[in-house]
N, C-alpha and C. Protein backbone atom coordinates (compact mmCIF):
# COMPACT_ATOMS: atom_id res chain seq x y z
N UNK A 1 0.85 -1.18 0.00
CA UNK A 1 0.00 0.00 0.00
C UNK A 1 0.89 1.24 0.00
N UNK A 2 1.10 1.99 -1.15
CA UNK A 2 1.27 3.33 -1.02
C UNK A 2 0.21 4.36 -1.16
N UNK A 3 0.26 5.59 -0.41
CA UNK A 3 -0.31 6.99 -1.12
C UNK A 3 -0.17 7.28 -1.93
N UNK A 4 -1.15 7.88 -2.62
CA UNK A 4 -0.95 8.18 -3.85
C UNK A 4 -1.39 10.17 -3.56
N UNK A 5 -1.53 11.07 -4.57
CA UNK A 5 -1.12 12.51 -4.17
C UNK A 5 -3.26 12.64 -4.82
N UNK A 6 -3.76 12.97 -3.66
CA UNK A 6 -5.53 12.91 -3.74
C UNK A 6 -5.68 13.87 -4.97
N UNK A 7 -6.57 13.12 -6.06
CA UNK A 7 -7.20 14.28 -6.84
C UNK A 7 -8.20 14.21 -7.16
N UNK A 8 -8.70 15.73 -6.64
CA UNK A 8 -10.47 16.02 -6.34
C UNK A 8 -11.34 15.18 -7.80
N UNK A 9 -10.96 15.12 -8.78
CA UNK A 9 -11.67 15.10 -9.92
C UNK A 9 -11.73 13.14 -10.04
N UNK A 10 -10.69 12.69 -9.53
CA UNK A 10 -10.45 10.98 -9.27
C UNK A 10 -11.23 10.73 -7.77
N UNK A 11 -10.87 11.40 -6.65
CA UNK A 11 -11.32 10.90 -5.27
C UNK A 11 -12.11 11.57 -4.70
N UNK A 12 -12.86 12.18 -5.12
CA UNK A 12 -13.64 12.70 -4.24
C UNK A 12 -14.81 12.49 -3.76
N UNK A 13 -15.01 11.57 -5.16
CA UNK A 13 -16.51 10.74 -4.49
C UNK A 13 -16.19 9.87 -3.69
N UNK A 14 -15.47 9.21 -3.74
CA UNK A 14 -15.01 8.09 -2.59
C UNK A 14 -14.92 8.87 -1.02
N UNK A 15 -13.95 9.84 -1.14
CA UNK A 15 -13.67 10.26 0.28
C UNK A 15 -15.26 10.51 0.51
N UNK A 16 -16.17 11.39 -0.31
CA UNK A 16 -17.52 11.75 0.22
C UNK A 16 -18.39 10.53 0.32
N UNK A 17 -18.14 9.59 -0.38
CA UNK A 17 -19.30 8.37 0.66
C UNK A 17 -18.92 8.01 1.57
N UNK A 18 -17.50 7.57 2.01
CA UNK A 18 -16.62 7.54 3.36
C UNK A 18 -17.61 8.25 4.48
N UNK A 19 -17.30 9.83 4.34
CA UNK A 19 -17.92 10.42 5.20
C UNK A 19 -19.63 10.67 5.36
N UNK A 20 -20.21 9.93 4.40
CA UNK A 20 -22.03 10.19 4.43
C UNK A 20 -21.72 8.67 5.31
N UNK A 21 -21.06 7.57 5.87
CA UNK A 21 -21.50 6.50 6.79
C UNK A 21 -21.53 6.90 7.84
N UNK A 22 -20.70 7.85 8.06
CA UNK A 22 -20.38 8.71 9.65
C UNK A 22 -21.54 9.87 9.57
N UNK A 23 -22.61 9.93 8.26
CA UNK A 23 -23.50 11.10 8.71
C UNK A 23 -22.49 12.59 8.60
N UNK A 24 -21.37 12.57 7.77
CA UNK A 24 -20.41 13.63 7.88
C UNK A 24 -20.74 14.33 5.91
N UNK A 25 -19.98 15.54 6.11
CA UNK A 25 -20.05 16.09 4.65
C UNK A 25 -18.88 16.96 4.82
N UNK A 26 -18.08 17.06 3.52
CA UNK A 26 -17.22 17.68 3.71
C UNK A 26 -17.03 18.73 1.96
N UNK A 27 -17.37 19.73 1.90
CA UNK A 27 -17.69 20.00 0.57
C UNK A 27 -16.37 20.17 -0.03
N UNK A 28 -16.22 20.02 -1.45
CA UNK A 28 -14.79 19.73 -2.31
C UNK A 28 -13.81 21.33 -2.03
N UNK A 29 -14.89 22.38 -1.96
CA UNK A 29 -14.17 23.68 -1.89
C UNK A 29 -13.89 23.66 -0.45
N UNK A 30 -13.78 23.14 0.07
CA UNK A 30 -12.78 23.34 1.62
C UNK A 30 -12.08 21.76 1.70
N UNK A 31 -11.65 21.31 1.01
CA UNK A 31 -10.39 20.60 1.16
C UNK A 31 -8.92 21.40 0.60
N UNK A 32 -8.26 20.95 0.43
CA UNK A 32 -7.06 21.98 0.19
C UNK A 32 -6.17 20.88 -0.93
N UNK A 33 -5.34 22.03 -1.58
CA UNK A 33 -5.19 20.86 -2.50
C UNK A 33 -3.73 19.77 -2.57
N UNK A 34 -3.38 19.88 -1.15
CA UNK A 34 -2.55 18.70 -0.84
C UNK A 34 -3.27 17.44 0.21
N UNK A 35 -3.51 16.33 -0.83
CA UNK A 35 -3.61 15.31 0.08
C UNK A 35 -3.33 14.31 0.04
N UNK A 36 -3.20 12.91 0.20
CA UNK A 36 -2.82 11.61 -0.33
C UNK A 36 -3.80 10.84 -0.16
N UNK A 37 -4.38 9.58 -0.81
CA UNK A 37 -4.89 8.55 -0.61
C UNK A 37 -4.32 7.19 -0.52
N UNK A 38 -4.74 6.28 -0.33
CA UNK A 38 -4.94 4.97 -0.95
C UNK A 38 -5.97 4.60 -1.18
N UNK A 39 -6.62 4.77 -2.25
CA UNK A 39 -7.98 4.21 -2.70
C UNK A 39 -8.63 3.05 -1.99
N UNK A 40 -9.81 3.13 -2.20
CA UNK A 40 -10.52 2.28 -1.44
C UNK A 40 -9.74 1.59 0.40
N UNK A 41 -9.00 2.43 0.47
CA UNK A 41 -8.21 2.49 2.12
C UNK A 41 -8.38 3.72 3.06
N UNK A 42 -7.79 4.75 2.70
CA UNK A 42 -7.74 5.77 3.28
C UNK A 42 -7.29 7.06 3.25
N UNK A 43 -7.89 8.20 3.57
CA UNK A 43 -7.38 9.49 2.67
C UNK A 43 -7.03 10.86 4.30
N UNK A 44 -6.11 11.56 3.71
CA UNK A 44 -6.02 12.58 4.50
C UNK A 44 -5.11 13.84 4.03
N UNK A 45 -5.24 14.89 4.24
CA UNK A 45 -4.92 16.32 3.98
C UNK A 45 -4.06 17.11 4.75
N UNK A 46 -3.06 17.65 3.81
CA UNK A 46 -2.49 18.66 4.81
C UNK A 46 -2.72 20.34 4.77
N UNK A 47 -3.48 20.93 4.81
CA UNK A 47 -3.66 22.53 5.38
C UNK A 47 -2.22 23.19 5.56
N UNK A 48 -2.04 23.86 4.68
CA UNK A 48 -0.76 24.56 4.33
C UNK A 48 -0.94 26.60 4.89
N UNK A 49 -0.23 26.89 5.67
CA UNK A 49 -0.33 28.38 6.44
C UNK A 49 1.32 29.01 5.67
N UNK A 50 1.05 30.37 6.01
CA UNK A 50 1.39 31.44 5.47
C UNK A 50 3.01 30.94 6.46
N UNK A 51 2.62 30.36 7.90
CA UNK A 51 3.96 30.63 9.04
C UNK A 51 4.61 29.13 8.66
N UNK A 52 5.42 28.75 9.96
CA UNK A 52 5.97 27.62 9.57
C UNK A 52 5.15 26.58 9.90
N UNK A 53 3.73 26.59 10.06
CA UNK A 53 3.30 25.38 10.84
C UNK A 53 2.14 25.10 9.54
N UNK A 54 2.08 23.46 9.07
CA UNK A 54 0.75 23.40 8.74
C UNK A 54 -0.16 22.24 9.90
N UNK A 55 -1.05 22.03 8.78
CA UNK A 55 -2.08 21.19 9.58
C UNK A 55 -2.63 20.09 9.09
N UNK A 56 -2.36 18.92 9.97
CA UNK A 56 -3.04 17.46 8.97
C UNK A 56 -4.58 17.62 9.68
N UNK A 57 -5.44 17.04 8.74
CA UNK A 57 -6.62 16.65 8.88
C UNK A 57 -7.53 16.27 8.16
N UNK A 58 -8.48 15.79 8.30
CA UNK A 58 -9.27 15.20 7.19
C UNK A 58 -9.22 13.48 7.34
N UNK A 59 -8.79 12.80 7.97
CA UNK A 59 -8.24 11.44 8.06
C UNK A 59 -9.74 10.71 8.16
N UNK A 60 -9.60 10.07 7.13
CA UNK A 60 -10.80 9.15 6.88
C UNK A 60 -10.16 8.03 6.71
N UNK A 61 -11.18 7.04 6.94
CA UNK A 61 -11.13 5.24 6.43
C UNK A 61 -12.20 4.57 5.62
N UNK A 62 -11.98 4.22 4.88
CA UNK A 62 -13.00 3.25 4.42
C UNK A 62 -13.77 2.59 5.08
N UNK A 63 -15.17 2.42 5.52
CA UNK A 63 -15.78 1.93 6.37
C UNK A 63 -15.51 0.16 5.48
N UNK A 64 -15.77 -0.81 6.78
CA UNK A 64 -15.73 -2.36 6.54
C UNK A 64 -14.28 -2.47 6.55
N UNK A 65 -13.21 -1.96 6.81
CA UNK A 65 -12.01 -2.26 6.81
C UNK A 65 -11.73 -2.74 8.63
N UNK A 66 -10.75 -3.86 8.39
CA UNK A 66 -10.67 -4.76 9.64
C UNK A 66 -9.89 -3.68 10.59
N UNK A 67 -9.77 -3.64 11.72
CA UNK A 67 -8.59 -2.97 12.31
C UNK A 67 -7.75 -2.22 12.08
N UNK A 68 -6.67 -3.60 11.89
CA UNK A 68 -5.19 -3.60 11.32
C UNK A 68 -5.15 -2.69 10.28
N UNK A 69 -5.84 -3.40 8.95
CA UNK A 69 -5.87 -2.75 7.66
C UNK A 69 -6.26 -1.14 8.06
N UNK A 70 -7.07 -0.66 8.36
CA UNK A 70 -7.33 0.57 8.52
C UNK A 70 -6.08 1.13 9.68
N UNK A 71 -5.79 0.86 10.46
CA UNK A 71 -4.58 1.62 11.35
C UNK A 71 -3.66 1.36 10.17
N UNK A 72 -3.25 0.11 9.50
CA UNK A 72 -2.00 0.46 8.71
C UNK A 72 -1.97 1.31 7.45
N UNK A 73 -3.00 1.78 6.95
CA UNK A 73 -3.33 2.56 5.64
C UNK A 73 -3.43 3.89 6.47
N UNK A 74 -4.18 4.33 7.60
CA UNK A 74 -4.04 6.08 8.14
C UNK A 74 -2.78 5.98 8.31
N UNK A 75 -1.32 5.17 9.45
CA UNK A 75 -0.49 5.34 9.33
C UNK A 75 -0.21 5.40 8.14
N UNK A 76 0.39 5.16 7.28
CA UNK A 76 0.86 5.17 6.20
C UNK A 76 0.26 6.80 4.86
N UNK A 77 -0.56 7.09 5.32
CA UNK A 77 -1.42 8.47 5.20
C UNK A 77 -0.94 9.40 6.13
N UNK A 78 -0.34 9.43 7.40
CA UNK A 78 0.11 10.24 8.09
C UNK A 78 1.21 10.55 7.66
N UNK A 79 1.96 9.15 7.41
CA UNK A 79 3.37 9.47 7.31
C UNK A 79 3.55 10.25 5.75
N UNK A 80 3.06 10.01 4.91
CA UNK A 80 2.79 10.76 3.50
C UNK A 80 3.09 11.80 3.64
N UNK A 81 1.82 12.64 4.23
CA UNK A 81 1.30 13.47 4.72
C UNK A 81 2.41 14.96 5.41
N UNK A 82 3.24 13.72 6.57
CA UNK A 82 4.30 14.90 7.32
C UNK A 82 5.58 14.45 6.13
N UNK A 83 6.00 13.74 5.75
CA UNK A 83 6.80 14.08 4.71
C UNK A 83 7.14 14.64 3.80
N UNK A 84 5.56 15.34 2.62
CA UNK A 84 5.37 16.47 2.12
C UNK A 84 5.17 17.59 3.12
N UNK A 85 4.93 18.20 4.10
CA UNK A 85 4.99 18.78 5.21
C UNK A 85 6.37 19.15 5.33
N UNK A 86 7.16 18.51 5.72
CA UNK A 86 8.43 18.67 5.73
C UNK A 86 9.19 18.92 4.24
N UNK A 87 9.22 18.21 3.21
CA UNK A 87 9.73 18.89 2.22
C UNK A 87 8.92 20.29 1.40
N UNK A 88 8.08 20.74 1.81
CA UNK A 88 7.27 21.94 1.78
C UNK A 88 7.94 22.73 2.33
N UNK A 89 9.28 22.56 3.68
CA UNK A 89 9.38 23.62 4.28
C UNK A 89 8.82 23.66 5.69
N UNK A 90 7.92 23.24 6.33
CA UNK A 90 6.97 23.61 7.26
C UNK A 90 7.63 22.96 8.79
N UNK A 91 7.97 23.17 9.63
CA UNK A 91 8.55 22.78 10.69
C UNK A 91 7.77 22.42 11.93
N UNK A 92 6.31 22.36 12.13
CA UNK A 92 5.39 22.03 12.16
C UNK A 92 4.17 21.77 12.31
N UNK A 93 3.61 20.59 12.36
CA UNK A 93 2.42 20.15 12.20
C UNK A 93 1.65 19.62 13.19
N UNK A 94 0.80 20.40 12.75
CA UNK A 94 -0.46 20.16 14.32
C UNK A 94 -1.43 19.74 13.09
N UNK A 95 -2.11 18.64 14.06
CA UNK A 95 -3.78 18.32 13.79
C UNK A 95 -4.74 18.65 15.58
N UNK A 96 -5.60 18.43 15.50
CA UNK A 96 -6.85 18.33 16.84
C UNK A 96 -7.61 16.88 16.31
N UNK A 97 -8.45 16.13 17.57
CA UNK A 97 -9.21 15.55 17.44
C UNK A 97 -9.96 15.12 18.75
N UNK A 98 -11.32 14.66 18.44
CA UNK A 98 -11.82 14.28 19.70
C UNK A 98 -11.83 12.77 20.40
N UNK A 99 -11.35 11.88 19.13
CA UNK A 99 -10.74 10.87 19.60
C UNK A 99 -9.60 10.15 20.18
N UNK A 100 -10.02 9.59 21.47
CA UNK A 100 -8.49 9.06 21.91
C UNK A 100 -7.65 8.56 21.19
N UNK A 101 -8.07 7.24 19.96
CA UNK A 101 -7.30 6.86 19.23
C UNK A 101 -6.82 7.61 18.35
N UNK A 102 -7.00 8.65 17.95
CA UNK A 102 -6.16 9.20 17.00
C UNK A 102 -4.70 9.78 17.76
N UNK A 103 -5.36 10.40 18.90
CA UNK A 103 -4.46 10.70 19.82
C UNK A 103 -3.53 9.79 20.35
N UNK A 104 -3.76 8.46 20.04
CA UNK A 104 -2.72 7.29 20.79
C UNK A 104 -2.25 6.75 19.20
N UNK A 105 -2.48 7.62 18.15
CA UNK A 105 -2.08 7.31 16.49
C UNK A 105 -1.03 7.92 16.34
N UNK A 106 -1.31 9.38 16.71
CA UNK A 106 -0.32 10.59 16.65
C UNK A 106 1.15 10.54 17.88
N UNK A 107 0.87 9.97 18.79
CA UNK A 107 1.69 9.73 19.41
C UNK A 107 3.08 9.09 19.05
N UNK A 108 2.22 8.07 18.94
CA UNK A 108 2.66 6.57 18.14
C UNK A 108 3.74 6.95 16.99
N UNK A 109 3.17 7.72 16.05
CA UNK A 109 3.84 8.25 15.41
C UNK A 109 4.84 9.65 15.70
N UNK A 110 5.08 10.07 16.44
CA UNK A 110 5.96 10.90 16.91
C UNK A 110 5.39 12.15 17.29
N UNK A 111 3.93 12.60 17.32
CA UNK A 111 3.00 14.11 17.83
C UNK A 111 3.73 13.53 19.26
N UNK A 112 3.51 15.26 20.11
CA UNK A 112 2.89 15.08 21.08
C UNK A 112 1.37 15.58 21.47
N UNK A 113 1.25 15.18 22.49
CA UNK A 113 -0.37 15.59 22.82
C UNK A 113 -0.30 16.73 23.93
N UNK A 114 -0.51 17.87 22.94
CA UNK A 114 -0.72 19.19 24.09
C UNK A 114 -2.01 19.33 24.59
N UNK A 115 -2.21 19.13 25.65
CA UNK A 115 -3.64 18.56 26.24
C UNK A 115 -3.82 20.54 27.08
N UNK A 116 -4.42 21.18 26.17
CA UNK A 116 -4.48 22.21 26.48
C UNK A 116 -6.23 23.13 26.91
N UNK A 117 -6.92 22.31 26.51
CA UNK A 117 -8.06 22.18 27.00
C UNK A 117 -9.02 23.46 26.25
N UNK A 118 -8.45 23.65 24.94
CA UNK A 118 -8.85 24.78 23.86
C UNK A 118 -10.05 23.92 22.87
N UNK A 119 -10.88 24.34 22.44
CA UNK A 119 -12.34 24.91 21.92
C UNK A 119 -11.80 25.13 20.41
N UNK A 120 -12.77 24.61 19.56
CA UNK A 120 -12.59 24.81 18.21
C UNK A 120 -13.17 25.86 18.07
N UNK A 121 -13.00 26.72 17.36
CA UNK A 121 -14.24 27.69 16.85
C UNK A 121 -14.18 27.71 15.38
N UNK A 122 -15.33 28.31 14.96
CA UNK A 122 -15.01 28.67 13.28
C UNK A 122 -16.59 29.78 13.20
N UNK A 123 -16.17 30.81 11.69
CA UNK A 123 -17.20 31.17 11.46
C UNK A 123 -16.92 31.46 10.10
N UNK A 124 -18.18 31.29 9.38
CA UNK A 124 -18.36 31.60 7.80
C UNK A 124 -17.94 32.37 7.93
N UNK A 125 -17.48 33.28 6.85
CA UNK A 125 -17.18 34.39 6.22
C UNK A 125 -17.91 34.45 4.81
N UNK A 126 -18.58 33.46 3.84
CA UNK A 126 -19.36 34.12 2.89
C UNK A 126 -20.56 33.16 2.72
């Protein structure tokens, strides 16, 4: 299993039925246009900023995937992921989540967990 470099016009229906099992939507104009897949495995994005830090997120799985298979395809999506990150330049990379396991993913893989007890916010602008 490698990543492959996500393109909206090839994956995007896939990532969007992914997320209609979770009851989720994620519209094509707010993804960004670095991401990787492995088809029919697993997809995720990196959010690229003006400073030195970007941002992974977006980490989906293919629903019906066993465990293993799904932890070893997001790893393997993470690691993609901070590797273009890093040859981009970017020194680093934060994601958020509300799950423990991602948090015991990110670890795993070398994050730490700043357990800072901060609030998402967001607001339209158009």
């Amino acid at each position: 299993m490698t990543p492959i470099p996500y393109d909206p016009a090839v994956h995007y229906a896939q990532f969007e039925s992914w997320l209609k099992v979770r009851d989720d939507s994620m519209p094509p104009e707010t993804l960004p246009q670095t991401g990787f897949i492995i088809p029919g495995k697993a997809v995720g994005f990196l959010y690229r900023t003006d400073s030195c830090i970007a941002m992974i997120e977006n980490l989906v799985a293919a629903p019906g995937l066993s465990k293993e298979e799904r932890s070893e395809a997001l790893d393997l999506v993470v690691k993609a992921i901070m590797a273009e990150a890093k040859k981009l330049g970017f020194t680093l990379l934060m994601g958020y989540t509300q799950l423990d396991a991602v948090v015991k993913r990110a670890e795993r893989l070398g994050f730490t967990h700043a357990d800072s007890g901060y609030h998402i916010v967001a607001v339209r602008l158009a």
